[in-house]
PDB file of N, CA and C in Angstrom:
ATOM      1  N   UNK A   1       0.843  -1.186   0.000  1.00  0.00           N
ATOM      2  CA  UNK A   1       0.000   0.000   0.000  1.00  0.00           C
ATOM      3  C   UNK A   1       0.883   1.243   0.000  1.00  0.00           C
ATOM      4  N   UNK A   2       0.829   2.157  -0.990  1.00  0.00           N
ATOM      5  CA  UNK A   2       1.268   3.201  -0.923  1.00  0.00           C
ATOM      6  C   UNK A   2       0.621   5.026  -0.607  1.00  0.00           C
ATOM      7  N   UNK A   3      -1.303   4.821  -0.877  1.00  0.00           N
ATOM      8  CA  UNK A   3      -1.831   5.960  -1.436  1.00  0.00           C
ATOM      9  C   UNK A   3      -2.630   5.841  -0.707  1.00  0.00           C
ATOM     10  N   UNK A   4      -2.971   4.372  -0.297  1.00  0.00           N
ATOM     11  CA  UNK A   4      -4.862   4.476   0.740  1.00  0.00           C
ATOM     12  C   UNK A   4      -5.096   4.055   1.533  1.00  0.00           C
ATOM     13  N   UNK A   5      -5.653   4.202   2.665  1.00  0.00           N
ATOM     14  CA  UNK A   5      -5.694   3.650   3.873  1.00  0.00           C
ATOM     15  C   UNK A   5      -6.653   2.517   3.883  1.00  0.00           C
ATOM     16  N   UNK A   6      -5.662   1.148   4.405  1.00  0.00           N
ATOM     17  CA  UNK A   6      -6.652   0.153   4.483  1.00  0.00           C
ATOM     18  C   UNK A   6      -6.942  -0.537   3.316  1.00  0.00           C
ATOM     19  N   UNK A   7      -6.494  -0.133   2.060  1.00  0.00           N
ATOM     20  CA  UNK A   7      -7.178  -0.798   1.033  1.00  0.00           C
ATOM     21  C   UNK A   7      -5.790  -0.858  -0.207  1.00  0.00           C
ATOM     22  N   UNK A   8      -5.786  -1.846  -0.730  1.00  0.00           N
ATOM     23  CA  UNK A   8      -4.683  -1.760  -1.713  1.00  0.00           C
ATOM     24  C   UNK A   8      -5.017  -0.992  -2.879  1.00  0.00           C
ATOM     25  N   UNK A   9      -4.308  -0.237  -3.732  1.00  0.00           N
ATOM     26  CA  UNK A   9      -3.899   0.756  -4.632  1.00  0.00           C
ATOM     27  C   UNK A   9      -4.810   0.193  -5.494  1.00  0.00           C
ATOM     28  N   UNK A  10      -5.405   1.091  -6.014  1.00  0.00           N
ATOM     29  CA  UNK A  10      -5.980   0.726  -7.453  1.00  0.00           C
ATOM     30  C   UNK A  10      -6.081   1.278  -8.419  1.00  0.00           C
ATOM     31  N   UNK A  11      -6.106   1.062  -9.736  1.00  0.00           N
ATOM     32  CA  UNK A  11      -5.947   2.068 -11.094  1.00  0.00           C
ATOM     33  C   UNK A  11      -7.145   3.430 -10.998  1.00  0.00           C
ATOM     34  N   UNK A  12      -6.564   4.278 -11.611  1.00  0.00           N
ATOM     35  CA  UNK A  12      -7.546   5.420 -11.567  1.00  0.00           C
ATOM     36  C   UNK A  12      -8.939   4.653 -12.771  1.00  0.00           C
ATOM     37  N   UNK A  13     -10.118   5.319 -12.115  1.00  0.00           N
ATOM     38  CA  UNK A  13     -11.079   5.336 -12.827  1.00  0.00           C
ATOM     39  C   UNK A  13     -11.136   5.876 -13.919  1.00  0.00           C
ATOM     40  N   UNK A  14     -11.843   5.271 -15.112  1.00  0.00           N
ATOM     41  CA  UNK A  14     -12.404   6.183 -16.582  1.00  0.00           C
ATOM     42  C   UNK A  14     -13.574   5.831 -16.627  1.00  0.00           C
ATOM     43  N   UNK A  15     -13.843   6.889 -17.467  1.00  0.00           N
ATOM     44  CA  UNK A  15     -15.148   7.114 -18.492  1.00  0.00           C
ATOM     45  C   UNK A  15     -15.837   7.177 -17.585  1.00  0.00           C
ATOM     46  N   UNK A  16     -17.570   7.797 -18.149  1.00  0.00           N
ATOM     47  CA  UNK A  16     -18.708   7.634 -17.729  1.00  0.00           C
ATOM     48  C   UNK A  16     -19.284   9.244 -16.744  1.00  0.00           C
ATOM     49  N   UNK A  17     -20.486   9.440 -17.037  1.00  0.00           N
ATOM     50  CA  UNK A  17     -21.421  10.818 -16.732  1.00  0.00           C
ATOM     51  C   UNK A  17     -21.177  10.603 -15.057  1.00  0.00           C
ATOM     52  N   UNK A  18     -20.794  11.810 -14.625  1.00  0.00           N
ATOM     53  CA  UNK A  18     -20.986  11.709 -12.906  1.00  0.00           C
ATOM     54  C   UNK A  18     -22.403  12.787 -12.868  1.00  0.00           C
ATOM     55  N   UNK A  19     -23.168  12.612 -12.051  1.00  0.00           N
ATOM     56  CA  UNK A  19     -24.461  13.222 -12.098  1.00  0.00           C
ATOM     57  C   UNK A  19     -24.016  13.330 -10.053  1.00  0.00           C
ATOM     58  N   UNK A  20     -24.100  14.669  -9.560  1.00  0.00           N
ATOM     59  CA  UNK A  20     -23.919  15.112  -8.179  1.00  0.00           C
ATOM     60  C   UNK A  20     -25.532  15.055  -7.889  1.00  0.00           C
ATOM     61  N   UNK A  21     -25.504  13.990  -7.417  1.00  0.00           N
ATOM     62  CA  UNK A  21     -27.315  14.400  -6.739  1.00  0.00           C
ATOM     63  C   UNK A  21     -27.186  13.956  -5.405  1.00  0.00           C
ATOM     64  N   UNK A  22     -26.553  14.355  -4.217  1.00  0.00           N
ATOM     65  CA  UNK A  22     -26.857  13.788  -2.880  1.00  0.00           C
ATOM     66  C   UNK A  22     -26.087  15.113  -2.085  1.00  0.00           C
ATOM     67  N   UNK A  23     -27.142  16.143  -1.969  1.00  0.00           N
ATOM     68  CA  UNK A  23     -27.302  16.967  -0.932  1.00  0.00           C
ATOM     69  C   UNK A  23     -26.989  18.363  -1.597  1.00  0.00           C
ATOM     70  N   UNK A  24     -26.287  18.574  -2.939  1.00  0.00           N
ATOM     71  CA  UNK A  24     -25.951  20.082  -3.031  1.00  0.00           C
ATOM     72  C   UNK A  24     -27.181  21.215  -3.466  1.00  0.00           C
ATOM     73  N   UNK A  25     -26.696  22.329  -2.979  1.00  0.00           N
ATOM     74  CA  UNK A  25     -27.626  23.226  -3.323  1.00  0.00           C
ATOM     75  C   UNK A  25     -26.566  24.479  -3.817  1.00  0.00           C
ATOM     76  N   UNK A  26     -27.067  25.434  -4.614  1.00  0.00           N
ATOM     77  CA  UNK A  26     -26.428  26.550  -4.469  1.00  0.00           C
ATOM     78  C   UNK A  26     -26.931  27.588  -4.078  1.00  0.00           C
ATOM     79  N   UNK A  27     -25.647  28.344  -3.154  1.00  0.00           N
ATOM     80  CA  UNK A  27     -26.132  28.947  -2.492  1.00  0.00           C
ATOM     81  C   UNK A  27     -24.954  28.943  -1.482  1.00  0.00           C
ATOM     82  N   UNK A  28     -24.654  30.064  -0.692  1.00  0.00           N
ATOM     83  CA  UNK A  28     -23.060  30.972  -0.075  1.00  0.00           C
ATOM     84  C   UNK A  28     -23.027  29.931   0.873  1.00  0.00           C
ATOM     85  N   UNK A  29     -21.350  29.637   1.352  1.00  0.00           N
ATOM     86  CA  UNK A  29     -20.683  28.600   1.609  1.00  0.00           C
ATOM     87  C   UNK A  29     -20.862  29.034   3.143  1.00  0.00           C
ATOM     88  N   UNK A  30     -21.661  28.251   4.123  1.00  0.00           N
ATOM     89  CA  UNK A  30     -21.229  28.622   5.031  1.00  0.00           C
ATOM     90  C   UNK A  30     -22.251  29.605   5.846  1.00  0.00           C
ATOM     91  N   UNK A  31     -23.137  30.057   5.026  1.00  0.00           N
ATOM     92  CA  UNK A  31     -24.023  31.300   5.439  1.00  0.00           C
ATOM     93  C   UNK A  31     -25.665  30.542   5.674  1.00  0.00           C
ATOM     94  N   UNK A  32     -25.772  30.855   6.878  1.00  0.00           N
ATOM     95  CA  UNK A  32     -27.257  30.010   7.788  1.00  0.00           C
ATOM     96  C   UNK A  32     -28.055  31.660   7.989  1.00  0.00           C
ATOM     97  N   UNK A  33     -29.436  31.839   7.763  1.00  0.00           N
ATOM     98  CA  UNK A  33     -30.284  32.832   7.639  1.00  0.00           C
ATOM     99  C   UNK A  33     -30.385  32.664   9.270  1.00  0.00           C
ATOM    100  N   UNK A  34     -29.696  33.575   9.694  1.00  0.00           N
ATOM    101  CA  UNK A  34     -30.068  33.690  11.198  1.00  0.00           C
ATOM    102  C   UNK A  34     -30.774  35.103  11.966  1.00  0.00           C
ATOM    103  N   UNK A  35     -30.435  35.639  12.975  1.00  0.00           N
ATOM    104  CA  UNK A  35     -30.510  36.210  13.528  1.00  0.00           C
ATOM    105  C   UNK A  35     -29.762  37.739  13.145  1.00  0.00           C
ATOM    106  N   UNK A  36     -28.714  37.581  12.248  1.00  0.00           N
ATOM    107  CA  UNK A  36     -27.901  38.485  11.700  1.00  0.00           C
ATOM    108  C   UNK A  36     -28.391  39.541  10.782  1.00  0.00           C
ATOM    109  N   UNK A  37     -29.324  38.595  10.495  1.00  0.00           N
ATOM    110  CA  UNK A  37     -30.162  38.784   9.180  1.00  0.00           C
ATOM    111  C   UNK A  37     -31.348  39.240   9.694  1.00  0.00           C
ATOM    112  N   UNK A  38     -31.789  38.928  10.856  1.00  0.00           N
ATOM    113  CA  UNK A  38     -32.898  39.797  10.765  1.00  0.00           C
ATOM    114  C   UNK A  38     -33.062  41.018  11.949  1.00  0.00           C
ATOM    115  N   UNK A  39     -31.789  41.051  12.236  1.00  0.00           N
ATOM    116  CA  UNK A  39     -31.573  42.573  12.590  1.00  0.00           C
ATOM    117  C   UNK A  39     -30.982  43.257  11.431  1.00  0.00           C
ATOM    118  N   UNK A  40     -30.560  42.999  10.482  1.00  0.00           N
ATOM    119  CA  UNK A  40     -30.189  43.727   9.490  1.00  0.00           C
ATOM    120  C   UNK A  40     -32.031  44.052   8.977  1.00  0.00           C
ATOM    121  N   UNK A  41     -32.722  43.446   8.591  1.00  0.00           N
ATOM    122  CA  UNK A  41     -33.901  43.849   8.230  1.00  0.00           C
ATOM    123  C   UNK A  41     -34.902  44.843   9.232  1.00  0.00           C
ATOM    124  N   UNK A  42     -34.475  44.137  11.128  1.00  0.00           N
ATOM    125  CA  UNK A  42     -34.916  45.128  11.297  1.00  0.00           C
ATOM    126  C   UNK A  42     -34.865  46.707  11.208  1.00  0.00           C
ATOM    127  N   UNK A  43     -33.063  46.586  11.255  1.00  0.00           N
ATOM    128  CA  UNK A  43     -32.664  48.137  11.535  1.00  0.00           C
ATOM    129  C   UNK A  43     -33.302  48.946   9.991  1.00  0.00           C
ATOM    130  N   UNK A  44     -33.333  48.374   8.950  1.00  0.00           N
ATOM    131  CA  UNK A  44     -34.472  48.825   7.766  1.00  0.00           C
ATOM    132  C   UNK A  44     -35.662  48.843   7.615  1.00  0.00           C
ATOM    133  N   UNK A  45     -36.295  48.170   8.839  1.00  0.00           N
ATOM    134  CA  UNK A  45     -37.602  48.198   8.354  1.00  0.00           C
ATOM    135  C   UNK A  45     -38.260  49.216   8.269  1.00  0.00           C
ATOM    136  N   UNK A  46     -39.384  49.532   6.737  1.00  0.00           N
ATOM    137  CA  UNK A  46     -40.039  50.759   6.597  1.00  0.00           C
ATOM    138  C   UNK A  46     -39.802  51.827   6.004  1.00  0.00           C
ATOM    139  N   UNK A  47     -38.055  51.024   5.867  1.00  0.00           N
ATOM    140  CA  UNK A  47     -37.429  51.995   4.637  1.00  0.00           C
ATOM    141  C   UNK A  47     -37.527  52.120   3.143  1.00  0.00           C
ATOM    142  N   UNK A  48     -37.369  53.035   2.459  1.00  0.00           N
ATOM    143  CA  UNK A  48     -37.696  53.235   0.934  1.00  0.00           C
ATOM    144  C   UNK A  48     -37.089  53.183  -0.060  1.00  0.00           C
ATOM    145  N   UNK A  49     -37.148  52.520  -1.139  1.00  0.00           N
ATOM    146  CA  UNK A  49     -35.383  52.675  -2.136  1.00  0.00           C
ATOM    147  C   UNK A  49     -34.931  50.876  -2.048  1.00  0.00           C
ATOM    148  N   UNK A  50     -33.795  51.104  -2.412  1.00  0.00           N
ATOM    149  CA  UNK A  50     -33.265  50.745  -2.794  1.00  0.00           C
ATOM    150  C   UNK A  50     -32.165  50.120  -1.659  1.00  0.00           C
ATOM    151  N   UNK A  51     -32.092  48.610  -1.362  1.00  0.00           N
ATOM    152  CA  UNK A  51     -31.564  48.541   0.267  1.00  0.00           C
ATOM    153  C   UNK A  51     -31.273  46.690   0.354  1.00  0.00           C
ATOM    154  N   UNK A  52     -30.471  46.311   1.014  1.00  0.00           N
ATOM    155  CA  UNK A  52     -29.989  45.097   0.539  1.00  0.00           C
ATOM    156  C   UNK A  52     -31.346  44.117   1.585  1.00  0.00           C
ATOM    157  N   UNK A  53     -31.874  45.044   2.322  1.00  0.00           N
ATOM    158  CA  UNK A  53     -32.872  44.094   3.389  1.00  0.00           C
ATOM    159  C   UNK A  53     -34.467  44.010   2.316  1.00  0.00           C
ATOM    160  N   UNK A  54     -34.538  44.631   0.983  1.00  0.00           N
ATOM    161  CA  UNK A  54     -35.927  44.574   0.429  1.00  0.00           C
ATOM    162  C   UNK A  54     -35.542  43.134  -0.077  1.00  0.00           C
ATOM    163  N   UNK A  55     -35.916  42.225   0.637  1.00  0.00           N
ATOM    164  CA  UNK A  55     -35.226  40.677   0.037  1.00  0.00           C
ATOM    165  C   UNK A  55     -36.733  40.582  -1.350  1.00  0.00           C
ATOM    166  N   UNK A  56     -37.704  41.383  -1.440  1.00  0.00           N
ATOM    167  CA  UNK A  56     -38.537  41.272  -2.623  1.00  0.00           C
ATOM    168  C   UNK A  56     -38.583  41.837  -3.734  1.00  0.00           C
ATOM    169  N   UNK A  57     -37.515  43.089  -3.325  1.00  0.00           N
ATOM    170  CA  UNK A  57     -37.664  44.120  -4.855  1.00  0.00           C
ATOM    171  C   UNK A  57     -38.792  44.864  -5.015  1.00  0.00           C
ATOM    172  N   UNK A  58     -39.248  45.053  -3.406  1.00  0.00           N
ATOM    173  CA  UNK A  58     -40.531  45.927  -4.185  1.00  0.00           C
ATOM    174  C   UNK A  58     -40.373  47.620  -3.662  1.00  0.00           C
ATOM    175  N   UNK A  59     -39.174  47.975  -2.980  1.00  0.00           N
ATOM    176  CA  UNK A  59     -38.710  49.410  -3.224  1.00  0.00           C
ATOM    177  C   UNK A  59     -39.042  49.888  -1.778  1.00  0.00           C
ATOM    178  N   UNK A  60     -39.602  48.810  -0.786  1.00  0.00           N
ATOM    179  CA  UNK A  60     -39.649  49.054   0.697  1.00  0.00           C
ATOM    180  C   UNK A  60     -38.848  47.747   1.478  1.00  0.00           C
ATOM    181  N   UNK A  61     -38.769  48.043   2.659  1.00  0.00           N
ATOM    182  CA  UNK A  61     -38.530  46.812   3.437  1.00  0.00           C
ATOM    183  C   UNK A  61     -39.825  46.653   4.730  1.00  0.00           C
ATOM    184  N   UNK A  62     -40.218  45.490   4.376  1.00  0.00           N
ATOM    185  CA  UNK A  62     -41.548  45.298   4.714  1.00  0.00           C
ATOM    186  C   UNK A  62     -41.984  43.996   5.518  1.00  0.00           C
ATOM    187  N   UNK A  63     -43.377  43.698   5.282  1.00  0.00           N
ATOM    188  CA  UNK A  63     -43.640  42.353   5.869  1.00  0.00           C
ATOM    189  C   UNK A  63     -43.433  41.078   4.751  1.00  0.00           C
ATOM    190  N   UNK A  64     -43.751  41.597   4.009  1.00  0.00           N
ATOM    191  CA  UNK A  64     -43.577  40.908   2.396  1.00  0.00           C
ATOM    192  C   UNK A  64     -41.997  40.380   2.769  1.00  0.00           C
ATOM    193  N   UNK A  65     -40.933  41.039   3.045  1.00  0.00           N
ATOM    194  CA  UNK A  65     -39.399  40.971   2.840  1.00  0.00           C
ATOM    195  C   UNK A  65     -39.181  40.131   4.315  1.00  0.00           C
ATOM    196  N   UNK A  66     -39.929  40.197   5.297  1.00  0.00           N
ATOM    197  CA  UNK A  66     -39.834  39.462   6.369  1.00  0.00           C
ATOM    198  C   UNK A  66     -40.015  37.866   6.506  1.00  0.00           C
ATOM    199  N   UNK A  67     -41.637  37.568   4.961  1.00  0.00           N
ATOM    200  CA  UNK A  67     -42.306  36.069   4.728  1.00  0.00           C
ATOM    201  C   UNK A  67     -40.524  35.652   3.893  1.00  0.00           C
ATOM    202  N   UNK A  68     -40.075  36.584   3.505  1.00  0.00           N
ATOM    203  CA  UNK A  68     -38.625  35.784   2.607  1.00  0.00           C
ATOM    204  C   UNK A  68     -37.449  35.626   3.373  1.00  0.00           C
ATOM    205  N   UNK A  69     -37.400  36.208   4.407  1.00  0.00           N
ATOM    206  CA  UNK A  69     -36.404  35.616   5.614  1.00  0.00           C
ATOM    207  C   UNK A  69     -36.866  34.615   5.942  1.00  0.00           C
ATOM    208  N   UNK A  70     -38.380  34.650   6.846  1.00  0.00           N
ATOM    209  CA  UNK A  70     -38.738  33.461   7.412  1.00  0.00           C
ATOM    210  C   UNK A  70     -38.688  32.188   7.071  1.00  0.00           C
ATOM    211  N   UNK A  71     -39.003  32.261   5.451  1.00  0.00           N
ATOM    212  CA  UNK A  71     -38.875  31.231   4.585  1.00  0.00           C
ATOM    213  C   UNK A  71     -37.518  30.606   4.511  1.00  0.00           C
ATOM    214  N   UNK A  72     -36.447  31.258   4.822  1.00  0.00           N
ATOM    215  CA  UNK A  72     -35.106  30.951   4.592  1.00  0.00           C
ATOM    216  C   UNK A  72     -34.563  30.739   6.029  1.00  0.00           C
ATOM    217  N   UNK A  73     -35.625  30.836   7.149  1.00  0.00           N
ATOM    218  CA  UNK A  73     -35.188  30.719   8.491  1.00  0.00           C
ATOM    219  C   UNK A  73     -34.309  29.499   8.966  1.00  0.00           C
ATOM    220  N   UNK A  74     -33.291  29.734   9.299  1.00  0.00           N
ATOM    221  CA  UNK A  74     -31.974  28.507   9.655  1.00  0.00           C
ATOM    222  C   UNK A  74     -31.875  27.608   8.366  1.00  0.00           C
ATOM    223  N   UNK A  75     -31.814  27.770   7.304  1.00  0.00           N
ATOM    224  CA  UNK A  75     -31.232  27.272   6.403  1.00  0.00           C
ATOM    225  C   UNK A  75     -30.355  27.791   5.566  1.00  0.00           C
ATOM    226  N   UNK A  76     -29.518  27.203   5.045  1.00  0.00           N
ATOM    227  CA  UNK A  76     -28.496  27.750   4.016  1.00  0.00           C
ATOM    228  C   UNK A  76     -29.215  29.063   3.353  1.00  0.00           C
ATOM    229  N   UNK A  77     -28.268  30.013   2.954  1.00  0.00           N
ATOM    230  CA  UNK A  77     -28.661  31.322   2.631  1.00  0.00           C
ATOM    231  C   UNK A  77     -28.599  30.823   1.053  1.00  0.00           C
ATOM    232  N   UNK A  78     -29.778  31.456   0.183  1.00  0.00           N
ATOM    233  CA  UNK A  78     -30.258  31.469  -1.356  1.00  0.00           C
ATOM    234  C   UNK A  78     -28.564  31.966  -2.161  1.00  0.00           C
ATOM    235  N   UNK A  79     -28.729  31.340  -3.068  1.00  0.00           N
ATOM    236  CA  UNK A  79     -27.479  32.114  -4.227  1.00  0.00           C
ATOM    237  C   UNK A  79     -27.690  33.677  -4.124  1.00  0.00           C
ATOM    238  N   UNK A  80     -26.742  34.266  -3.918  1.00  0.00           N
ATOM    239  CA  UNK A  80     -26.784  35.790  -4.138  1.00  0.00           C
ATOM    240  C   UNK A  80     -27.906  36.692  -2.740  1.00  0.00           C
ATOM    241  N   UNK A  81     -28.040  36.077  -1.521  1.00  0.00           N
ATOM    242  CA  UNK A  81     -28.710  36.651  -0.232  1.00  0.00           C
ATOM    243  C   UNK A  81     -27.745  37.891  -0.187  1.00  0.00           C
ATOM    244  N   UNK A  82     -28.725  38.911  -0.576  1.00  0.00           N
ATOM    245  CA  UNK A  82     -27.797  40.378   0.015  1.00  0.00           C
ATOM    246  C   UNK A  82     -27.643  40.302   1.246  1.00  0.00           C
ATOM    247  N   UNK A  83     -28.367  39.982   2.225  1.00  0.00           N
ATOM    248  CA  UNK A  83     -27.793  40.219   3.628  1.00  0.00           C
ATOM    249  C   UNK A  83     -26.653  39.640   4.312  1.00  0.00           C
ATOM    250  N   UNK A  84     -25.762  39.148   3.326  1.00  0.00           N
ATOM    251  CA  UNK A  84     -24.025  38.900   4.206  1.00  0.00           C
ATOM    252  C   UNK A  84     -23.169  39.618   3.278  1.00  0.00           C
TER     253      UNK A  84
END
């Protein structure tokens, strides 16, 4: 044995489609919708424009922007979550 623990050496693998289907998502490495996040929304809430806490795009930060935290509550943060 030179390379693996426990098991004798074996030729590298070829050919054939690898298909990743057991657990990935995308979406920021590391980043859990917590508590961080929703003091960042609170300290906005009610505000107007243009603001990384309108998690809806609708030009306030609201209750609407609150159902899209909640929704994301302790789970991995969405591809592209402005709030980190």
């Amino acid at each position: 044995m030179t390379g693996t623990i426990g098991q004798a050496d074996t030729g590298v693998s070829h050919g054939g489609v690898y298909v990743n289907s057991a657990g990935f998502w995308p979406g920021s490495f590391g980043c859990i919708v917590n508590l961080t996040d929703l003091k960042l929304l609170a300290e906005a809430w009610m505000n107007l424009g243009s603001h990384p806490a309108d998690l809806d795009a609708s030009g306030k930060v609201d209750l609407a922007d609150f159902a899209v935290l909640s929704a994301w509550w302790m789970i991995h943060c969405p591809a592209n979550w402005p709030l980190k």
